[in-house]
N, C-alpha and C. Protein backbone atom coordinates (compact mmCIF):
# COMPACT_ATOMS: atom_id res chain seq x y z
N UNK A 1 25.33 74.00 -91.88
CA UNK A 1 26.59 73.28 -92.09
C UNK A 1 27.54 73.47 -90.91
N UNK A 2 26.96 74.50 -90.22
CA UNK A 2 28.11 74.63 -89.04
C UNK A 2 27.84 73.87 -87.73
N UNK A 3 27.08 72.92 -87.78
CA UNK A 3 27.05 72.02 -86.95
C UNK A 3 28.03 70.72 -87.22
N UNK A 4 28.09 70.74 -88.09
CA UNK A 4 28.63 69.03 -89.34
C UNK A 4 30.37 69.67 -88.40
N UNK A 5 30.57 71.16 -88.42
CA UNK A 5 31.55 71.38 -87.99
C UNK A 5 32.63 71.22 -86.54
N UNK A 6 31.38 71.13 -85.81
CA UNK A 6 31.64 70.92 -84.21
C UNK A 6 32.34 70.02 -83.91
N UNK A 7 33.04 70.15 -82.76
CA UNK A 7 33.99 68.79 -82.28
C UNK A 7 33.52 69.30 -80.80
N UNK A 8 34.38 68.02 -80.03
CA UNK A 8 35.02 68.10 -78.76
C UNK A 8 35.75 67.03 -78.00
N UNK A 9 36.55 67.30 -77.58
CA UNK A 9 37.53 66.51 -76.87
C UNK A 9 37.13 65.32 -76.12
N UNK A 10 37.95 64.02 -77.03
CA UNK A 10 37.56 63.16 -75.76
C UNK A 10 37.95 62.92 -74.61
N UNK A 11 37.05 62.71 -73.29
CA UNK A 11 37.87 62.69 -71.61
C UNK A 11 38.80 61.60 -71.74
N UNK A 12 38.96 60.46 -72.59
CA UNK A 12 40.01 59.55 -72.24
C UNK A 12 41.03 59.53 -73.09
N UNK A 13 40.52 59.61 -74.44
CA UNK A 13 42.16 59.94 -75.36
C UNK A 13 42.49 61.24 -75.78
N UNK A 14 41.48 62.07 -75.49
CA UNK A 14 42.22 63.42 -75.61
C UNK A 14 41.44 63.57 -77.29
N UNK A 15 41.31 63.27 -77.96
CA UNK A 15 41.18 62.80 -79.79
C UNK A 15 40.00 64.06 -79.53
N UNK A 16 40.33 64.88 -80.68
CA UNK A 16 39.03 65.57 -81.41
C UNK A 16 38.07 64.96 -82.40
N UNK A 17 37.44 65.00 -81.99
CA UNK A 17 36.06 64.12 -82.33
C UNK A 17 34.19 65.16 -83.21
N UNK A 18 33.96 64.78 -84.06
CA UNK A 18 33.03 65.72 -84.66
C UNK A 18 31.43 65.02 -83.92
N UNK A 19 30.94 66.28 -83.79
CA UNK A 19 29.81 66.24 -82.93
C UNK A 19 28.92 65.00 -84.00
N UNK A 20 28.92 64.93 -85.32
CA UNK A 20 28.20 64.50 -86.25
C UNK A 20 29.15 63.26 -86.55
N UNK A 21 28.60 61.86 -87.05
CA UNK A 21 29.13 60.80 -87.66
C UNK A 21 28.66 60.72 -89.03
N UNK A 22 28.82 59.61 -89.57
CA UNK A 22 28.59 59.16 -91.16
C UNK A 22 26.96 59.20 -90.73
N UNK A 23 26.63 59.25 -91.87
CA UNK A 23 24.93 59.61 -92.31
C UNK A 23 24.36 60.88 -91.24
N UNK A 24 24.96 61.83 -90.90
CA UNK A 24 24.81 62.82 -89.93
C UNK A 24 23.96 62.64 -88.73
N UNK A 25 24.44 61.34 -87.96
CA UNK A 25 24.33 61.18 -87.04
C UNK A 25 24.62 61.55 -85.77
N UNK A 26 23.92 62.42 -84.41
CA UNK A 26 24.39 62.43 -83.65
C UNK A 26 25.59 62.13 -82.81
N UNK A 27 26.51 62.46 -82.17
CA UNK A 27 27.44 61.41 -82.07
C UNK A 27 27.81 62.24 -80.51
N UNK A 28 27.75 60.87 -79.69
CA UNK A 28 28.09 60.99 -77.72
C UNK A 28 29.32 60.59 -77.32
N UNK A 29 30.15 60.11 -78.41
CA UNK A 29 31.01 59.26 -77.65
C UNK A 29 32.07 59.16 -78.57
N UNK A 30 33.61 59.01 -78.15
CA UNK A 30 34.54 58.73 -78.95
C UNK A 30 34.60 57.72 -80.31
N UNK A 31 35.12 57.70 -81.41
CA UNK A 31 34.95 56.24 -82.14
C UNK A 31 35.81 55.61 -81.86
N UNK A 32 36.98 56.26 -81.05
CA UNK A 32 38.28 55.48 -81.11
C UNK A 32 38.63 54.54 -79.72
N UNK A 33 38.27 55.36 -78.77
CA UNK A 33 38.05 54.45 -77.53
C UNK A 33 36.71 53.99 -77.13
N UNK A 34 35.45 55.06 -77.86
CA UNK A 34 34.09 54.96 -77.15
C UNK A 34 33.41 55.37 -75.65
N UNK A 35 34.57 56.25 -75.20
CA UNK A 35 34.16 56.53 -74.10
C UNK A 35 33.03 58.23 -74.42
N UNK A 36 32.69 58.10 -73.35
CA UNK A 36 31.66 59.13 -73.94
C UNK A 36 31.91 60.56 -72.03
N UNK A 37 31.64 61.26 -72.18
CA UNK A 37 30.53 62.19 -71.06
C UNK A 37 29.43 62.29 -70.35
N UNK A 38 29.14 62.15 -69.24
CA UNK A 38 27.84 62.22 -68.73
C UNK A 38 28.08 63.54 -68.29
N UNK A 39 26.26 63.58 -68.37
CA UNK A 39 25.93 65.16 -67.68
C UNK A 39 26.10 65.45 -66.16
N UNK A 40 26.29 64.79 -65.66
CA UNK A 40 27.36 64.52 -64.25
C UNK A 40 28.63 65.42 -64.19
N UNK A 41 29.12 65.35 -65.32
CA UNK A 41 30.54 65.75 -65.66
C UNK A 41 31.44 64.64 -65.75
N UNK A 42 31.54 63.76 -65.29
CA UNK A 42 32.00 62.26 -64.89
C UNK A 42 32.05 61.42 -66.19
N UNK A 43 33.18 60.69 -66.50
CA UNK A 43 33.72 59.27 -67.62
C UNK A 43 32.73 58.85 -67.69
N UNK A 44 32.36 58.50 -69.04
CA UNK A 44 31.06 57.24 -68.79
C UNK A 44 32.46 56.41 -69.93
N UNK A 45 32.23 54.68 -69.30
CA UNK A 45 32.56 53.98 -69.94
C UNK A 45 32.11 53.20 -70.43
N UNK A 46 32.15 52.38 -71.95
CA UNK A 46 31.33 51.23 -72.46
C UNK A 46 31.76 50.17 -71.96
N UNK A 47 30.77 49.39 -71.94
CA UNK A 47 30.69 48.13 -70.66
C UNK A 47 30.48 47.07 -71.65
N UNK A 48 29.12 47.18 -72.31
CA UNK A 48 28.51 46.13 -73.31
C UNK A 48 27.77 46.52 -74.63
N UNK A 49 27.29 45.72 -75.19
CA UNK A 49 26.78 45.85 -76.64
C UNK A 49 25.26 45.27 -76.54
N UNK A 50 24.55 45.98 -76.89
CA UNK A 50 22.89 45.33 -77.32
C UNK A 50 22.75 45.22 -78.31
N UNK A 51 21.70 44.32 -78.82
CA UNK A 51 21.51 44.87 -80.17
C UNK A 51 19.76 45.04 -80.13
N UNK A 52 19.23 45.42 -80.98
CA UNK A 52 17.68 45.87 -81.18
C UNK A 52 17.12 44.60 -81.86
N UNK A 53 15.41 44.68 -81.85
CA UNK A 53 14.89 44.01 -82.52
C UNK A 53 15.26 43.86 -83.72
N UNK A 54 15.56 44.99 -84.41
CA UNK A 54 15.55 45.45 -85.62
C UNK A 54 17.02 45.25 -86.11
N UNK A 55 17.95 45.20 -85.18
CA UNK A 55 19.25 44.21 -85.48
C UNK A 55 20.27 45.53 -85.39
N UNK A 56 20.09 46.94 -85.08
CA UNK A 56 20.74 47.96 -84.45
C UNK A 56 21.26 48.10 -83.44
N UNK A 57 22.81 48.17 -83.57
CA UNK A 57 23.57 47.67 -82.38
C UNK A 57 24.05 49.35 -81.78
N UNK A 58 23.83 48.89 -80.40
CA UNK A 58 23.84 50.46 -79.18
C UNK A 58 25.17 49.90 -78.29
N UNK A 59 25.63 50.90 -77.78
CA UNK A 59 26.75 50.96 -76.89
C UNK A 59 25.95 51.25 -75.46
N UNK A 60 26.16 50.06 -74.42
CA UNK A 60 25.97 50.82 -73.33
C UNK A 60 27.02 51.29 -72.30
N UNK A 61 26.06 52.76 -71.91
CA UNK A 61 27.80 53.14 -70.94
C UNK A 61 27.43 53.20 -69.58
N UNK A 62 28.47 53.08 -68.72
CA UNK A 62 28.02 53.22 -67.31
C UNK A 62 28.84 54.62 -66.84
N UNK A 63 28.22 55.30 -65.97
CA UNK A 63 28.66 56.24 -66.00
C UNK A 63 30.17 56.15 -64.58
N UNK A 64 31.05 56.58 -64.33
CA UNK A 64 31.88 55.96 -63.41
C UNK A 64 32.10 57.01 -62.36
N UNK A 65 31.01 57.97 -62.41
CA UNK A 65 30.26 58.82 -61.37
C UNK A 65 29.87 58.67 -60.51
N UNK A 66 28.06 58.30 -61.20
CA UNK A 66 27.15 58.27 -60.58
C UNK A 66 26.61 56.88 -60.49
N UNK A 67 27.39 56.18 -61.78
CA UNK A 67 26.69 54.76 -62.06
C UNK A 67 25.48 54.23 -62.77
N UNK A 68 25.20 55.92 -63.34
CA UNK A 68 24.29 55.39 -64.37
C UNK A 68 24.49 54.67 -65.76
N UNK A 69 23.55 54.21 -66.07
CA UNK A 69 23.85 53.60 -67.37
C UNK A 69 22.67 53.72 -68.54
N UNK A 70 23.23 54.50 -69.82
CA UNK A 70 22.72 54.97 -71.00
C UNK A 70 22.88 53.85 -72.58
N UNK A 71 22.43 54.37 -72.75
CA UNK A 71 22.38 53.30 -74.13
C UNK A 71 22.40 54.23 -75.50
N UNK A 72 23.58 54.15 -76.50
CA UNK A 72 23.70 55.27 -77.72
C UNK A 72 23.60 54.47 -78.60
N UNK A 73 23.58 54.56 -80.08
CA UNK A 73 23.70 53.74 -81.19
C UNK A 73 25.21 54.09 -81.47
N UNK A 74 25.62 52.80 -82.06
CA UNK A 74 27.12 53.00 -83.11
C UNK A 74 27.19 53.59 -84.25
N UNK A 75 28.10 54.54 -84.19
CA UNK A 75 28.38 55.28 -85.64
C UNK A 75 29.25 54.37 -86.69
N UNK A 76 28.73 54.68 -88.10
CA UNK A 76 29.48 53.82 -88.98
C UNK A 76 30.95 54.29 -89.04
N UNK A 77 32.12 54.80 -87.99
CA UNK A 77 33.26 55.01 -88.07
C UNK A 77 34.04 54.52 -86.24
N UNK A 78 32.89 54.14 -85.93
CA UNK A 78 33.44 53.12 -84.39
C UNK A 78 34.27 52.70 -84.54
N UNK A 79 35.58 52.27 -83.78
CA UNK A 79 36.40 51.54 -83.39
C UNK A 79 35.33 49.85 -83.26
N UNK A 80 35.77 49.36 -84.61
CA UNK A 80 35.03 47.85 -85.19
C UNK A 80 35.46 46.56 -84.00
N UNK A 81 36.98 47.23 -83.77
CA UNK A 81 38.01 46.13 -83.07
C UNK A 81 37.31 46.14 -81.58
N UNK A 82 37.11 47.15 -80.71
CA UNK A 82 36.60 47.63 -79.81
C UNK A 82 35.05 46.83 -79.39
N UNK A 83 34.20 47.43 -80.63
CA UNK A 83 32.67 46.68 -80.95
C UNK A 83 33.07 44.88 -80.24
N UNK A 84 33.63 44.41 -81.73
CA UNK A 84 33.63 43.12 -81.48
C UNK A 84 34.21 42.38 -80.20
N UNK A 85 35.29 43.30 -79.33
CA UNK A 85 36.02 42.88 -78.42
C UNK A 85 34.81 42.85 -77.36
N UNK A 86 33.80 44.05 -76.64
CA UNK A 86 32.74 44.07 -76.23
C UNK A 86 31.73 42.89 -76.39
N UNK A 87 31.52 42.77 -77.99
CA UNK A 87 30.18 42.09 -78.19
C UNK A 87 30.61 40.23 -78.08
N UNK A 88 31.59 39.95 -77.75
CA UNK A 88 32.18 38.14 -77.62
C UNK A 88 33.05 38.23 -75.91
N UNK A 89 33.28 39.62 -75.26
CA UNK A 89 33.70 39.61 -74.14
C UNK A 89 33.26 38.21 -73.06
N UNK A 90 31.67 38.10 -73.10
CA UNK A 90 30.91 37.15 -72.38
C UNK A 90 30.94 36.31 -72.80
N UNK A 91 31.77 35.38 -73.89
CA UNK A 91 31.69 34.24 -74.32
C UNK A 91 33.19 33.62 -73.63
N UNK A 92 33.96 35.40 -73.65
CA UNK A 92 35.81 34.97 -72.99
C UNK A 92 35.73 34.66 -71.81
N UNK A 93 34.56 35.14 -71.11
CA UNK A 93 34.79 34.86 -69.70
C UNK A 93 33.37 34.06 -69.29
N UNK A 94 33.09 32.82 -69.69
CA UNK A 94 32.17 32.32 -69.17
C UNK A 94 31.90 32.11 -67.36
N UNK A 95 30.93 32.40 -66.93
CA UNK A 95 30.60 31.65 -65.41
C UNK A 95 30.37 30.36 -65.54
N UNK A 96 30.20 29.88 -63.98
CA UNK A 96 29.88 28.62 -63.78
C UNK A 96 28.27 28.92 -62.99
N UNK A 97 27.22 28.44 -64.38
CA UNK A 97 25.98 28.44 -64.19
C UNK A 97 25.18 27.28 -63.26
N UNK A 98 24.54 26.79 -62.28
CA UNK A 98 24.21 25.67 -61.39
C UNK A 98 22.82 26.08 -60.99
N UNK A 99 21.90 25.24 -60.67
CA UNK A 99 20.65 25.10 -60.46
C UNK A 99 21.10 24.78 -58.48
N UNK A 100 19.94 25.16 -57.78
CA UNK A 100 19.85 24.97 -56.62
C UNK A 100 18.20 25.45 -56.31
N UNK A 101 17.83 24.63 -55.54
CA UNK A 101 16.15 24.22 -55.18
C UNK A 101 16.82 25.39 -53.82
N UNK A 102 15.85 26.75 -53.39
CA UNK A 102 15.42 27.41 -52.55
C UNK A 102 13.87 27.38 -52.36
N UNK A 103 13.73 27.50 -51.06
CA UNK A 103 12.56 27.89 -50.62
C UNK A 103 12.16 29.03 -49.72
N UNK A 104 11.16 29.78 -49.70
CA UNK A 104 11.17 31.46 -49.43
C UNK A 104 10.04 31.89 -50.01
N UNK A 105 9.76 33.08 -49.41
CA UNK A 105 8.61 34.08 -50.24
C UNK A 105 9.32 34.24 -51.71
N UNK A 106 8.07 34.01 -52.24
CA UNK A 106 8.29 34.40 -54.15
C UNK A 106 7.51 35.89 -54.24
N UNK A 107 7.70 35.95 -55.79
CA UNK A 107 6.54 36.98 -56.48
C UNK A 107 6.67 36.46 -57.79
N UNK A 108 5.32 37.37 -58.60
CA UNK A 108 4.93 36.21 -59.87
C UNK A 108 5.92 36.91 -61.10
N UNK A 109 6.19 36.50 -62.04
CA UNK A 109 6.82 37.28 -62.86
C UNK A 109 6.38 38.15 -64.16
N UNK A 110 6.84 38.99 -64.20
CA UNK A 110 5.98 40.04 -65.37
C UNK A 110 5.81 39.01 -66.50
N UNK A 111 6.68 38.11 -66.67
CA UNK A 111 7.29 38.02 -68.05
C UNK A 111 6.44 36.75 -68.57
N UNK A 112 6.76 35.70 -67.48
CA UNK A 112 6.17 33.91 -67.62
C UNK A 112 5.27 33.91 -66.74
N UNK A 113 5.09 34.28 -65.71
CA UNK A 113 3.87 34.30 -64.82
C UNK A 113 4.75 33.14 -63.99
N UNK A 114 5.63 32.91 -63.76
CA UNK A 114 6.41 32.03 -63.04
C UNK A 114 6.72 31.88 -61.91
N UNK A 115 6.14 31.85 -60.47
CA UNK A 115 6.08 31.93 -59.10
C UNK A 115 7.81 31.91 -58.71
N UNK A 116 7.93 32.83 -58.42
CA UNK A 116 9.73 32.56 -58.39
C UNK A 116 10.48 33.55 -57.20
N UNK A 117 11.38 32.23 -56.19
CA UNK A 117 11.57 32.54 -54.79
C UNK A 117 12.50 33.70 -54.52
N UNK A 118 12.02 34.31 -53.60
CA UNK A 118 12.86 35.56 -53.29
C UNK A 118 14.35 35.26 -53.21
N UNK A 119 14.85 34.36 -52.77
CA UNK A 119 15.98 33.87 -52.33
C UNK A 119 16.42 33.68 -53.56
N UNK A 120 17.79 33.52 -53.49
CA UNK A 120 18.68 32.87 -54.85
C UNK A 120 20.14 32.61 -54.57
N UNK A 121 20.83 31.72 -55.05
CA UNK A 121 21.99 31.38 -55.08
C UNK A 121 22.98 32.67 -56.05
N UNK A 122 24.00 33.07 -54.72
CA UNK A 122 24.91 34.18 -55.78
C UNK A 122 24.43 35.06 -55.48
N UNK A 123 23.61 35.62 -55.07
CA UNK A 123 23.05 37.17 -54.85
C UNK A 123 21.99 37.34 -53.68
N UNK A 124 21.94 38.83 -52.76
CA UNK A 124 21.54 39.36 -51.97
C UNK A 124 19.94 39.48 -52.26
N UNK A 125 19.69 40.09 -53.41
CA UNK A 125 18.55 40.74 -53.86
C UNK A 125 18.48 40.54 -55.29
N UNK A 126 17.34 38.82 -55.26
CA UNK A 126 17.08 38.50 -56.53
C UNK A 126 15.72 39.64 -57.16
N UNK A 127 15.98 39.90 -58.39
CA UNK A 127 15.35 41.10 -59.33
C UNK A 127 14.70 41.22 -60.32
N UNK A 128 14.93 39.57 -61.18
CA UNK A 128 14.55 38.84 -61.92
C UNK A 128 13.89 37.26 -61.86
N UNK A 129 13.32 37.11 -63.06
CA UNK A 129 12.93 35.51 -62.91
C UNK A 129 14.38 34.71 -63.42
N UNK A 130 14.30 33.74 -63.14
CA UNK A 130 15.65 32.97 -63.72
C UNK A 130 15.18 32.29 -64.21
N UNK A 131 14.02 32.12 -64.83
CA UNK A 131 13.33 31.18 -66.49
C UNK A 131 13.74 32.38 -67.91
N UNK A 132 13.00 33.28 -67.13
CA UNK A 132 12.71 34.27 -68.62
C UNK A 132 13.97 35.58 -68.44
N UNK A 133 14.17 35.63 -67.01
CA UNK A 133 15.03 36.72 -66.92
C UNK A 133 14.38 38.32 -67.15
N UNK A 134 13.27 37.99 -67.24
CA UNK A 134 12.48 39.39 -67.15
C UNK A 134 12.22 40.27 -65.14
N UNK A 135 12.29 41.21 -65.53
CA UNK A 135 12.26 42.04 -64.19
C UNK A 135 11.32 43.33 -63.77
N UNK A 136 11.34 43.82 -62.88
CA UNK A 136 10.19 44.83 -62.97
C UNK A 136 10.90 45.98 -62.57
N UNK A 137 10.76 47.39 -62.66
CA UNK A 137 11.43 48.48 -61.84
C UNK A 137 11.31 48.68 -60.81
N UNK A 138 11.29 48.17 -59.69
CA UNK A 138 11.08 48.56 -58.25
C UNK A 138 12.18 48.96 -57.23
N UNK A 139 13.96 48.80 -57.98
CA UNK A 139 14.93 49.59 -56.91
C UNK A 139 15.48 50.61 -58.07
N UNK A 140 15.76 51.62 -56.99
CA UNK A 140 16.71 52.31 -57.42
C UNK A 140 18.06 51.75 -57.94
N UNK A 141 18.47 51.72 -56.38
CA UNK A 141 19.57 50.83 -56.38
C UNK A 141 19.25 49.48 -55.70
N UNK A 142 19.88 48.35 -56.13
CA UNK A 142 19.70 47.02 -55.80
C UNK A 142 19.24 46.98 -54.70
N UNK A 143 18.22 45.99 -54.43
CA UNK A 143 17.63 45.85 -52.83
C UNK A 143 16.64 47.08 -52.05
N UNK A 144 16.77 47.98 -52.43
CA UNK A 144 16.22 49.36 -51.95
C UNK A 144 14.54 49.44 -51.72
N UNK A 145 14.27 48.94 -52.98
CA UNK A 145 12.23 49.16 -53.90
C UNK A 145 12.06 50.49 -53.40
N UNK A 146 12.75 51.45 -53.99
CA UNK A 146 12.47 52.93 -54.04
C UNK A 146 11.81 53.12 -55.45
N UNK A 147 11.53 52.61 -56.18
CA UNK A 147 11.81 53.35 -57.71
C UNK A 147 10.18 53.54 -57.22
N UNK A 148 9.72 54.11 -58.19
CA UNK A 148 8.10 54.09 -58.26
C UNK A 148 7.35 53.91 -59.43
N UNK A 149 8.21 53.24 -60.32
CA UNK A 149 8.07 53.10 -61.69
C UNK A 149 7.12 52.04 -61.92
N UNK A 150 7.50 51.03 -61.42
CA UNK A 150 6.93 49.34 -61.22
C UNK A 150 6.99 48.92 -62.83
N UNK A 151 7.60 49.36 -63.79
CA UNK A 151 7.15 48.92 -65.12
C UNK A 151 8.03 47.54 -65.32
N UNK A 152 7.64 47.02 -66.53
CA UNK A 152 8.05 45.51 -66.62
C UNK A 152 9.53 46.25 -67.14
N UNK A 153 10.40 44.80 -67.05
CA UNK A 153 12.01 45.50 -67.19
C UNK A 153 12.52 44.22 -68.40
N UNK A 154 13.06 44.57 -69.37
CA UNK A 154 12.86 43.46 -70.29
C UNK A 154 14.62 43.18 -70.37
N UNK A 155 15.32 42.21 -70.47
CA UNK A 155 16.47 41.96 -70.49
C UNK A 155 17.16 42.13 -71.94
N UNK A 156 18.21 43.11 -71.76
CA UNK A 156 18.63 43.24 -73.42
C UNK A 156 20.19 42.90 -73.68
N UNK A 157 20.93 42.58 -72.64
CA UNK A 157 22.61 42.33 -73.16
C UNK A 157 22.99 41.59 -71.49
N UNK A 158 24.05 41.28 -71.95
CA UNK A 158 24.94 40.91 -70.55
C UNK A 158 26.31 41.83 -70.50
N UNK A 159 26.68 42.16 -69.69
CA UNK A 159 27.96 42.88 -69.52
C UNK A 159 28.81 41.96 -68.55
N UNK A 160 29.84 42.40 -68.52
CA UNK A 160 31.22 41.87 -67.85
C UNK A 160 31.76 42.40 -67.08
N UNK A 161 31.74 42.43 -65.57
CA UNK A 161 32.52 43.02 -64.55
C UNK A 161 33.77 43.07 -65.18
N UNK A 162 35.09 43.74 -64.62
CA UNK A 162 36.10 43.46 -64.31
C UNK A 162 36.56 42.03 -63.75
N UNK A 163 36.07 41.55 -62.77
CA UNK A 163 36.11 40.75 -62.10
C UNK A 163 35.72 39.03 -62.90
N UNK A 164 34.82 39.53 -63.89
CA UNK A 164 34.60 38.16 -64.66
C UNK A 164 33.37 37.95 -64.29
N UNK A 165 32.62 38.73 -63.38
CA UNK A 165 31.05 38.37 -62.74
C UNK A 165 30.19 39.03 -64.10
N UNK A 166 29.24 38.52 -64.22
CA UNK A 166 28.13 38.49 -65.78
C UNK A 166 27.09 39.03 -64.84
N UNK A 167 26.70 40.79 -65.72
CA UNK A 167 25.64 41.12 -65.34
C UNK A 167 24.28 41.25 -66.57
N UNK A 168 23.25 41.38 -66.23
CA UNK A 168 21.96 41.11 -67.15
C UNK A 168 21.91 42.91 -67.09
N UNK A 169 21.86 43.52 -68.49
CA UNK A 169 21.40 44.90 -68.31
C UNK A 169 20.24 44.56 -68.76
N UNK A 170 19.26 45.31 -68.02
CA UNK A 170 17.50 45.17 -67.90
C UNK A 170 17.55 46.55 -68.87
N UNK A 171 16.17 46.69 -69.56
CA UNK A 171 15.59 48.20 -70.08
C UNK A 171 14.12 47.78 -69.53
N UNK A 172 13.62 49.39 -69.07
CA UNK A 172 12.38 49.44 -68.85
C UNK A 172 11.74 49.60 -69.93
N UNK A 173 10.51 49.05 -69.99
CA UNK A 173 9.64 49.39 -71.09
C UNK A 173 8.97 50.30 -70.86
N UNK A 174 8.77 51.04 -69.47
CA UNK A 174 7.74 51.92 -69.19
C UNK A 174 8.34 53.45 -69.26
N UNK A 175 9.90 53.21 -68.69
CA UNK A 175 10.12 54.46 -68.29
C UNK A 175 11.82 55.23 -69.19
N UNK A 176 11.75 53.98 -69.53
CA UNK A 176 13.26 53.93 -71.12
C UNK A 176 14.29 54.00 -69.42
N UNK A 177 14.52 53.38 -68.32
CA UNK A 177 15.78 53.11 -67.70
C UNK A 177 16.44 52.25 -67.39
N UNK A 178 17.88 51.98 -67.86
CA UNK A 178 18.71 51.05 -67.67
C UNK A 178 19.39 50.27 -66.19
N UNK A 179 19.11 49.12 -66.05
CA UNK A 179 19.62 48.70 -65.11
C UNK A 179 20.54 47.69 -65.02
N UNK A 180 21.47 47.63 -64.13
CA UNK A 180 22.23 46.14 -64.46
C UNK A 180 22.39 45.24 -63.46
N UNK A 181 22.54 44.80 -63.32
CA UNK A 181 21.73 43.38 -62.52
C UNK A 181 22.62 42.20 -62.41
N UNK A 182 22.87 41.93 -61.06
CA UNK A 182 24.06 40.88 -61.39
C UNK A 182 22.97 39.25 -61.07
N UNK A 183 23.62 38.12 -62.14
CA UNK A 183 23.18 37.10 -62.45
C UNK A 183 22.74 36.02 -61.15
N UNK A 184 22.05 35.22 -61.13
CA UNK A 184 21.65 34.33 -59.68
C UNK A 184 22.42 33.40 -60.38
N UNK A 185 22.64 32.51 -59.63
CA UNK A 185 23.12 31.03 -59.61
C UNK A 185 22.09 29.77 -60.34
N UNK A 186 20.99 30.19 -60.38
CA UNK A 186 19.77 29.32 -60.89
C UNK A 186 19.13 29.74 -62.12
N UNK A 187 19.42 31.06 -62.56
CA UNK A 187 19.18 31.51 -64.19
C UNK A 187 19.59 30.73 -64.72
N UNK A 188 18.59 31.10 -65.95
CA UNK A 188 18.51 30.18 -67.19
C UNK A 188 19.88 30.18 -67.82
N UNK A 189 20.18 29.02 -68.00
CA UNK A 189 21.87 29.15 -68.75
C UNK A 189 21.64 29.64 -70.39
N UNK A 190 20.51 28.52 -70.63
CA UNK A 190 20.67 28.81 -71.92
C UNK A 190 20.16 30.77 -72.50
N UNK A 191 18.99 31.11 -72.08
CA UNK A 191 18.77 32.51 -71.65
C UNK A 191 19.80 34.09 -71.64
N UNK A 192 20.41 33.26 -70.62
CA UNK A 192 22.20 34.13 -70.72
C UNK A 192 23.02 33.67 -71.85
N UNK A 193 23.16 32.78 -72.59
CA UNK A 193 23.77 32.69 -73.40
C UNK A 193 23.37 32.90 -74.38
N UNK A 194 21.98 33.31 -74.60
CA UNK A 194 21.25 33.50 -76.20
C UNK A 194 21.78 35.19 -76.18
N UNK A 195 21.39 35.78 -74.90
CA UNK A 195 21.59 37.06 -74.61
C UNK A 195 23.24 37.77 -75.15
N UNK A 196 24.09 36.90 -74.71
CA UNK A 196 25.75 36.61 -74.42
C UNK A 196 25.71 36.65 -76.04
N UNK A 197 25.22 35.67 -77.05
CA UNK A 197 25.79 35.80 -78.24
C UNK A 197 25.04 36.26 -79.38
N UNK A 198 24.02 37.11 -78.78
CA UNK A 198 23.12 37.58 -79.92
C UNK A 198 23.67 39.05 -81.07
N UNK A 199 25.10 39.33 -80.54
CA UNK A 199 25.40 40.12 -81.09
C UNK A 199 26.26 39.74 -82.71
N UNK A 200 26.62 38.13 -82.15
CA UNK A 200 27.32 37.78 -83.08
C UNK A 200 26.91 37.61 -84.70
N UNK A 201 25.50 37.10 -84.92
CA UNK A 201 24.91 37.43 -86.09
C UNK A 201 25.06 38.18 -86.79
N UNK A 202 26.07 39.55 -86.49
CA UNK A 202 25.98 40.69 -87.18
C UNK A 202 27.50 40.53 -87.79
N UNK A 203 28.17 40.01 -86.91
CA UNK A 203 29.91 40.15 -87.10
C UNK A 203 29.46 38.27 -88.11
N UNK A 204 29.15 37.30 -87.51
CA UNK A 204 29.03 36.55 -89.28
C UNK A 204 28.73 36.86 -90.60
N UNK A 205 27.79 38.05 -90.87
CA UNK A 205 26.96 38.37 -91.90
C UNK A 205 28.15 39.39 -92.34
N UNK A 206 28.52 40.08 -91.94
CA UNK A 206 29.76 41.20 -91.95
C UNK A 206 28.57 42.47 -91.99
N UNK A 207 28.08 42.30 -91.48
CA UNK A 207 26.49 43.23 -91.23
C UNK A 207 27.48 44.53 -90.47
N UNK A 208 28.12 44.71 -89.71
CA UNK A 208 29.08 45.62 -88.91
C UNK A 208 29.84 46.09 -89.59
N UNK A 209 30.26 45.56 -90.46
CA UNK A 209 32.05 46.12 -91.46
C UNK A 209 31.27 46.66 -92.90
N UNK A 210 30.13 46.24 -92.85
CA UNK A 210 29.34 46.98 -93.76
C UNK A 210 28.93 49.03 -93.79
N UNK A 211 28.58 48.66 -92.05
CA UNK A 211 28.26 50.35 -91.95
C UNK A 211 28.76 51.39 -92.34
């Protein structure tokens, strides 16, 4: 029972917070702001919302360190207002999505088998296909191909710069690591937008205010 007891301080509101949530769940991160700790020592902040096959919605954080980015589940005592503000963010700030014909060395894609050109409109170092939006692990950091992972990278949420720029957070399937990925100019619109509002199913059903 003396775990159920634990707290600790959150880095951004200060709020004492119990190590445990409703159904004695683990718990990483504030409910009230959601900011959480990395083992860095460093803020991690929530950026975006995934949700699972299985319709289990995770917080992802970026760390404002190192720049990593983790993925937690929501406790049934989250800041709801917060959730939903996150999970429709990408609908407040739409881009302007456009097709443009490049030509260039390609590679095939994990996902569609889709011959698809290195080059891209909007970005340095395309990472993905812009049919399926699937990717593989091969940078560390963008542009690099340090990783040594090579595993297929499956697209699970979009996040929101500051700036209003829409990024694709990738998960590896091989190696469980998060990446985020900023969007080409020739991705699939509709793709990003299935991605953009797949959280909403949960906030119609009241599937969220339920927990």
């Amino acid at each position: 029972m003396s775990s159920i007891l634990e707290t600790f301080d959150c880095v951004r509101c200060g709020l004492s917070v119990s190590t445990r949530g409703p159904s004695d769940i683990r718990r990483n991160h504030c409910p009230s702001c959601l900011y959480s700790l990395h083992d860095c020592g460093a803020r991690m902040a929530p950026i975006s919302i995934a949700v699972l096959r299985n319709g289990d919605w995770m917080v992802i954080h970026r760390c404002t360190g190192c720049a990593e980015l983790t993925s937690n589940p929501i406790c049934g005592d989250d800041n709801q207002l917060i959730l939903m503000r996150m999970a429709v963010r990408p609908l407040a700030q739409p881009r302007s999505l456009w097709s443009r014909s490049v030509t260039s060395d390609s590679f095939r894609c994990a996902g569609c088998r889709l011959d698809v050109p290195l080059a891209a409109p909007g970005t340095a170092h395309r990472n993905h296909c812009p049919t399926c939006l699937t990717s593989r692990h091969l940078d560390v950091r963008p542009g690099d191909r340090r990783a040594d992972c090579g595993g297929r990278m499956t697209p699970l949420t979009i996040s929101v710069r500051s700036d209003g720029e829409w990024q694709i957070i990738h998960h590896c399937l091989s190696c469980g690591t998060l990446s985020a990925n900023r969007i080409a100019g020739d991705d699939n619109a509709l793709s990003l937008l299935r991605l953009a509002v797949r959280p909403l199913p949960a906030l119609r059903t009241g599937a969220l205010l339920a927990l």
